[in-house]
N, C-alpha and C. Protein backbone atom coordinates (compact mmCIF):
# COMPACT_ATOMS: atom_id res chain seq x y z
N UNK A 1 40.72 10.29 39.92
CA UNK A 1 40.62 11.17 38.77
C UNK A 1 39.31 11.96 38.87
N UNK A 2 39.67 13.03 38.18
CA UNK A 2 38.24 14.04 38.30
C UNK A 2 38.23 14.50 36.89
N UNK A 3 36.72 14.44 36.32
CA UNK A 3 35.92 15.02 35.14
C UNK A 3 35.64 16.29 35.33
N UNK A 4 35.79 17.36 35.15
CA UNK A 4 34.93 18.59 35.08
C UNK A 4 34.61 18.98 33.71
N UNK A 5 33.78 18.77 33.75
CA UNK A 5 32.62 19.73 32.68
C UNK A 5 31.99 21.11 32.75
N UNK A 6 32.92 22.01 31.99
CA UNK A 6 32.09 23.58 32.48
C UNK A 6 31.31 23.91 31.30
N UNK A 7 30.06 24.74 31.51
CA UNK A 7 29.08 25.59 30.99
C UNK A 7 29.22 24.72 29.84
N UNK A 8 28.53 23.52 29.69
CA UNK A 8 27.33 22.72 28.78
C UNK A 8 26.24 23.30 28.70
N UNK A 9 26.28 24.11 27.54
CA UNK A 9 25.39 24.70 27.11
C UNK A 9 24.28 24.81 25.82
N UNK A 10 22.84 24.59 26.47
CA UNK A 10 22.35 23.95 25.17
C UNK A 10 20.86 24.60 25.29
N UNK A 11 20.25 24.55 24.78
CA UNK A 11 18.38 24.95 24.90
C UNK A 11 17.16 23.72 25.37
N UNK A 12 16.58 23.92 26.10
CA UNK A 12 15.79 22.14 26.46
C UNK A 12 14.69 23.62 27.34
N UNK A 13 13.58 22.42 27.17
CA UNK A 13 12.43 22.63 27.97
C UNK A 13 12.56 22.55 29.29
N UNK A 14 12.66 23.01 30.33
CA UNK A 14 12.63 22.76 31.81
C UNK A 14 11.79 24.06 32.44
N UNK A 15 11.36 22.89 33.46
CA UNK A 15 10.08 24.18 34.66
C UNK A 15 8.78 24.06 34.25
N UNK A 16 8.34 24.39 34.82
CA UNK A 16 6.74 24.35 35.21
C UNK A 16 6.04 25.79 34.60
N UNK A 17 6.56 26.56 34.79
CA UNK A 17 5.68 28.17 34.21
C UNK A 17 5.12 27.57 32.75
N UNK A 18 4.19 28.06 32.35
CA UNK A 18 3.59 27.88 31.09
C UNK A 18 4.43 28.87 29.79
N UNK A 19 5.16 29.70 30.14
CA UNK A 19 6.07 29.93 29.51
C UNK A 19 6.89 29.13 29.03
N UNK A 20 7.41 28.69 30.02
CA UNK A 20 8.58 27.60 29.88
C UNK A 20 8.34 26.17 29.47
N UNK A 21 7.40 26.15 29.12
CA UNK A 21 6.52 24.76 28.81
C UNK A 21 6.24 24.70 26.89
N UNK A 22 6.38 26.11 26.62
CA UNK A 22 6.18 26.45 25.23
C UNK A 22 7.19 26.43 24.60
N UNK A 23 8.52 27.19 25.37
CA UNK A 23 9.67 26.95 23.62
C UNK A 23 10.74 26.70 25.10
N UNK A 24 11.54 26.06 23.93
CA UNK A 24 13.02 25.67 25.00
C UNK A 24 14.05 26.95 25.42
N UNK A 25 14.62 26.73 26.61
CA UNK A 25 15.38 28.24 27.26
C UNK A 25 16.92 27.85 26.81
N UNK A 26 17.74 28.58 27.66
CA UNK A 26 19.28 28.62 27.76
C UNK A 26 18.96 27.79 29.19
N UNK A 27 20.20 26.53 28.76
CA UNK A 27 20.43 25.74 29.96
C UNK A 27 21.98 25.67 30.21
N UNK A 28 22.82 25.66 31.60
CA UNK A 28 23.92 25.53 30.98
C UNK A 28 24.21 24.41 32.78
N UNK A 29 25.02 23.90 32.01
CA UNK A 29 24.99 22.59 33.45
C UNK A 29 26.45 22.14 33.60
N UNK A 30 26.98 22.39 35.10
CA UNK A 30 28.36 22.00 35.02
C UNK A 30 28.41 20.83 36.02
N UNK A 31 29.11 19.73 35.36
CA UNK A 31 29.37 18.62 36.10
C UNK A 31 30.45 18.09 36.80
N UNK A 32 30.85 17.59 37.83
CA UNK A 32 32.22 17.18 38.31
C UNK A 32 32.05 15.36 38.74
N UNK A 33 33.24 14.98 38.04
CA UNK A 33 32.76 13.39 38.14
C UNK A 33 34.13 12.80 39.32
N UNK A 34 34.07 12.01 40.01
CA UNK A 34 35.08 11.51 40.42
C UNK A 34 35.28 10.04 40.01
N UNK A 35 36.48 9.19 39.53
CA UNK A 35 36.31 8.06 39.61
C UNK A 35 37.44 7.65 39.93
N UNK A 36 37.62 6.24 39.95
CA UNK A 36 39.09 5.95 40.11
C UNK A 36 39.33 5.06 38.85
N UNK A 37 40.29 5.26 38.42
CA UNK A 37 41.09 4.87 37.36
C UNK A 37 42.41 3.85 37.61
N UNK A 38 41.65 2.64 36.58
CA UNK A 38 42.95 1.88 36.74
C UNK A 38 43.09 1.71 35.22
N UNK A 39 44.28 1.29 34.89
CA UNK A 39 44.54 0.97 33.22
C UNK A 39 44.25 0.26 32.13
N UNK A 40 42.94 0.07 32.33
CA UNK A 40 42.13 -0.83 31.82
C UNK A 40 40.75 0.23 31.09
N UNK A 41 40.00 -0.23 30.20
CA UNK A 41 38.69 0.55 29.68
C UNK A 41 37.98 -0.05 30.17
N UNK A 42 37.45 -0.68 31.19
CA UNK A 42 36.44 -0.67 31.84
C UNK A 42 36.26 0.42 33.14
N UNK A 43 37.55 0.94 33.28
CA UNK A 43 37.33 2.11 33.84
C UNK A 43 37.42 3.63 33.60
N UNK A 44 37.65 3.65 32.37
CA UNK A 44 38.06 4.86 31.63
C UNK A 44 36.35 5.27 31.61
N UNK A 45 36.37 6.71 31.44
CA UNK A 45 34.71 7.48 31.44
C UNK A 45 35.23 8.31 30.12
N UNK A 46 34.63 8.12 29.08
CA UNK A 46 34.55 9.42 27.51
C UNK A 46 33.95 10.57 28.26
N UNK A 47 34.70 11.65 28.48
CA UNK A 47 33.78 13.18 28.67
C UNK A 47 32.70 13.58 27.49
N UNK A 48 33.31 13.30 26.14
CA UNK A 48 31.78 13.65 24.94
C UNK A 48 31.07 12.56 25.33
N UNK A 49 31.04 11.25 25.78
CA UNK A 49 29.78 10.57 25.92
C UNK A 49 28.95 11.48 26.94
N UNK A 50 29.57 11.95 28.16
CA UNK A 50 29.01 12.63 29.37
C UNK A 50 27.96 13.51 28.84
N UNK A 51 28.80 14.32 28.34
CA UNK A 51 28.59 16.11 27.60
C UNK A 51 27.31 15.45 27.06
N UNK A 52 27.32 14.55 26.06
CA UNK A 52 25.99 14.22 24.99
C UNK A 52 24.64 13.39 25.45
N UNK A 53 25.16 12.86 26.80
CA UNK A 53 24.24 12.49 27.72
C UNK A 53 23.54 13.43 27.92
N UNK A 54 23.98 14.34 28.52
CA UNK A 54 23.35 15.16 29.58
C UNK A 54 22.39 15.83 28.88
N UNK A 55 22.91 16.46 27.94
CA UNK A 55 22.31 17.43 26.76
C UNK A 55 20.81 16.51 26.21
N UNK A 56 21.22 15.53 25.75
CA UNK A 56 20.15 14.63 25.07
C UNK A 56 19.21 14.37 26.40
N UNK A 57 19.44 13.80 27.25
CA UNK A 57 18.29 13.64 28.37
C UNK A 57 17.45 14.72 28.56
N UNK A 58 18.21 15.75 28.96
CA UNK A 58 17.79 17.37 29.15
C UNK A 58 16.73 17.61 27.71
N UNK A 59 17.29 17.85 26.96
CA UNK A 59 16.25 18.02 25.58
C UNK A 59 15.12 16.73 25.72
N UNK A 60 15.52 15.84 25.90
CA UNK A 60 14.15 14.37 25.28
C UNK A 60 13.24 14.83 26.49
N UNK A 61 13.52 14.93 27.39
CA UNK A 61 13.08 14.46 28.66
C UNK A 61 12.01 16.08 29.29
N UNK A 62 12.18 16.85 28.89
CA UNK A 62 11.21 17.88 28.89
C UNK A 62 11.21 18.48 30.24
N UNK A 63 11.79 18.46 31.22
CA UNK A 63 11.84 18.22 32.79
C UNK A 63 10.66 19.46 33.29
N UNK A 64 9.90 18.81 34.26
CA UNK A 64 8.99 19.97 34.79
C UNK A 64 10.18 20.99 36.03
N UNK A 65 10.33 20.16 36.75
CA UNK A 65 11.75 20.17 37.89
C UNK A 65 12.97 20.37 37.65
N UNK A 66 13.88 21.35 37.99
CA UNK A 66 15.20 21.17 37.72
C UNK A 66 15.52 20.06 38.62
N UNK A 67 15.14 20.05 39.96
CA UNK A 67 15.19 18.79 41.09
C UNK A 67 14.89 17.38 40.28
N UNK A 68 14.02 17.65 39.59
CA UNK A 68 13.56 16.19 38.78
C UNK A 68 14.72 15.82 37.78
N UNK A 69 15.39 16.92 37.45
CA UNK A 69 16.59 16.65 36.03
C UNK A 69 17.23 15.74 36.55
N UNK A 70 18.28 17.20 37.99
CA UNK A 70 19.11 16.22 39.00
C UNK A 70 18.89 15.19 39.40
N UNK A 71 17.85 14.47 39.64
CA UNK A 71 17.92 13.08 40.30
C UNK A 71 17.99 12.10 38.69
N UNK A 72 17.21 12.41 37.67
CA UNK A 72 17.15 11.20 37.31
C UNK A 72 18.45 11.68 35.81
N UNK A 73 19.48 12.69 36.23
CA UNK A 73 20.36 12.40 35.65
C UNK A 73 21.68 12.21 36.25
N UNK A 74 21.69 12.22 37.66
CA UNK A 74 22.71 11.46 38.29
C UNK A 74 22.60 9.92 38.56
N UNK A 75 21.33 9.43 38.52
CA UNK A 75 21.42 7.84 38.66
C UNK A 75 21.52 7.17 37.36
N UNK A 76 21.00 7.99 36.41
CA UNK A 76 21.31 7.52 34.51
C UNK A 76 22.92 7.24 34.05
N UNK A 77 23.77 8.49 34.67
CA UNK A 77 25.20 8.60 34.75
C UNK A 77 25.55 7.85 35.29
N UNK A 78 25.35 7.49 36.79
CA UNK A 78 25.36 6.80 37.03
C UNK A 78 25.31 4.83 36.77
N UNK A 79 24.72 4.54 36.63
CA UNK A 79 24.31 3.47 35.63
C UNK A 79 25.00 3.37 34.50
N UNK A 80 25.03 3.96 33.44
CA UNK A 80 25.95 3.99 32.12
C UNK A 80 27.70 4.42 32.52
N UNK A 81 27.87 4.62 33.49
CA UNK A 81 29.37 4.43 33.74
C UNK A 81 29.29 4.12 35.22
N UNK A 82 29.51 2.66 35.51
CA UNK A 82 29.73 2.38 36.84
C UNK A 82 31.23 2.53 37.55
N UNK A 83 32.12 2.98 36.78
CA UNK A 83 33.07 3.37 38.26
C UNK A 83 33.17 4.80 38.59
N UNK A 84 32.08 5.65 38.33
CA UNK A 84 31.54 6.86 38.77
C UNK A 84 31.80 6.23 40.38
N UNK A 85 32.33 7.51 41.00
CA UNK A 85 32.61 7.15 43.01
C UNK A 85 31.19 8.30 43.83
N UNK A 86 31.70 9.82 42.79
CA UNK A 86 31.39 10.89 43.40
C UNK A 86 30.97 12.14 41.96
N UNK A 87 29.59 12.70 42.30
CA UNK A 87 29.18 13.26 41.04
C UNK A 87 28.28 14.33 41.46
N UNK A 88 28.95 15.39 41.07
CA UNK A 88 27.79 17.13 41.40
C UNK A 88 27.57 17.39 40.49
N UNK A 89 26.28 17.51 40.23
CA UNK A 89 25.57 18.39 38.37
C UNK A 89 24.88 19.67 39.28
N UNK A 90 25.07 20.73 38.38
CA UNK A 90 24.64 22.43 38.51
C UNK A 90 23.95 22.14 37.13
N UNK A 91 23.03 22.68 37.55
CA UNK A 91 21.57 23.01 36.16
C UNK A 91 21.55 24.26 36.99
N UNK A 92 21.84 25.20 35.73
CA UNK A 92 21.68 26.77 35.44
C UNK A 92 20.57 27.10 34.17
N UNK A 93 19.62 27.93 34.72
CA UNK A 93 18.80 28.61 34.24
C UNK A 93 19.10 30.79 33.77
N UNK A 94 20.17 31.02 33.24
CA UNK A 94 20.30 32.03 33.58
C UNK A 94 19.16 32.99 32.76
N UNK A 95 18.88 33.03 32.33
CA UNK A 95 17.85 33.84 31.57
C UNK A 95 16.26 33.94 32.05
N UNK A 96 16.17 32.96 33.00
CA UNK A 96 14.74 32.48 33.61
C UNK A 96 14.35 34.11 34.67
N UNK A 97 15.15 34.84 35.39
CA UNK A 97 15.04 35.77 35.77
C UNK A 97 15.83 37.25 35.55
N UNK A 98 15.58 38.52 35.68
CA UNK A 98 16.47 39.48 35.50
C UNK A 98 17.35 39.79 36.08
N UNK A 99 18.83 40.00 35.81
CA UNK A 99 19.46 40.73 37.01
C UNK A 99 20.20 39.07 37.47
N UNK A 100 20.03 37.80 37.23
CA UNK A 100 20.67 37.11 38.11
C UNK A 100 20.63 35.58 37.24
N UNK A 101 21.53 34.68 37.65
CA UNK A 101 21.43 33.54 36.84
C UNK A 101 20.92 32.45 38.48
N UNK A 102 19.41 31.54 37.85
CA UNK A 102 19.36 30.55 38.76
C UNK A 102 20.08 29.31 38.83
N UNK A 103 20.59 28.48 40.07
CA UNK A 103 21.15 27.17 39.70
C UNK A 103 20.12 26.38 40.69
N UNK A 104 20.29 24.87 40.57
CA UNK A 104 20.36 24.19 41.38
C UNK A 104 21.45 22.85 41.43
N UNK A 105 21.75 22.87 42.34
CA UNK A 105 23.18 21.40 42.54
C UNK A 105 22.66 20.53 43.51
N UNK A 106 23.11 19.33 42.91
CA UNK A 106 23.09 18.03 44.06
C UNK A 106 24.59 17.56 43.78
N UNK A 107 24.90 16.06 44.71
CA UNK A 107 25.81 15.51 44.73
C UNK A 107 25.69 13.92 45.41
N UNK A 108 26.13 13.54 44.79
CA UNK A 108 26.28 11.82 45.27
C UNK A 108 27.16 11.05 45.34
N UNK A 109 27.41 10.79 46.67
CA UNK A 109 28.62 9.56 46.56
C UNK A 109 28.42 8.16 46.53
N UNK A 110 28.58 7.70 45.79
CA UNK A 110 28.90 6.21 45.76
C UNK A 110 29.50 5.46 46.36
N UNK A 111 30.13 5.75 47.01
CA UNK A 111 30.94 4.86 48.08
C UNK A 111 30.33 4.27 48.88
């Protein structure tokens, strides 16, 4: 089974510029989860738990790094739903420059 989560979109502090250190931007972050599913709720994953994860970490967590988001919100996801297999988060910054929207993506397999 696969989760996709498109354009989670919310305002949070991220980056290093002293700009960006003062008021929160447009963040928008798309996730793809893989797991395997058997018929039981210990393997079932809530997508609003996901969605409200991400968002809440992102806001509490103030990130200097978008690199810093990605790591310590794929092993958090990780962790709070263990039959996660395979997981890509995109942290989009589109407003951070003119003319273009920034991302960065990782991915991890579990297997």
């Amino acid at each position: 089974m696969t989760i996709l989560i498109r354009d989670l979109t919310f305002e949070a502090i991220i980056g290093i510029l002293p700009e960006e250190r003062r008021r929160p931007q447009k963040v928008i972050v798309d996730c793809e989860i893989g797991y395997h599913y058997t018929p039981n709720e210990k393997s079932f994953i809530d997508y609003a738990e996901v969605a409200a994860l991400i968002t809440s970490m992102m806001q509490k967590e103030k990130f200097g790094l978008v690199e810093e988001a990605l790591e310590r919100l794929l092993s958090h996801l990780k962790a709070t739903f263990p039959p996660i297999e395979t997981i890509k988060i995109t942290i989009c910054k589109p407003d951070i420059l003119p003319h273009c929207t920034v991302c960065v993506t990782d991915f991890r397999n579990f297997l």
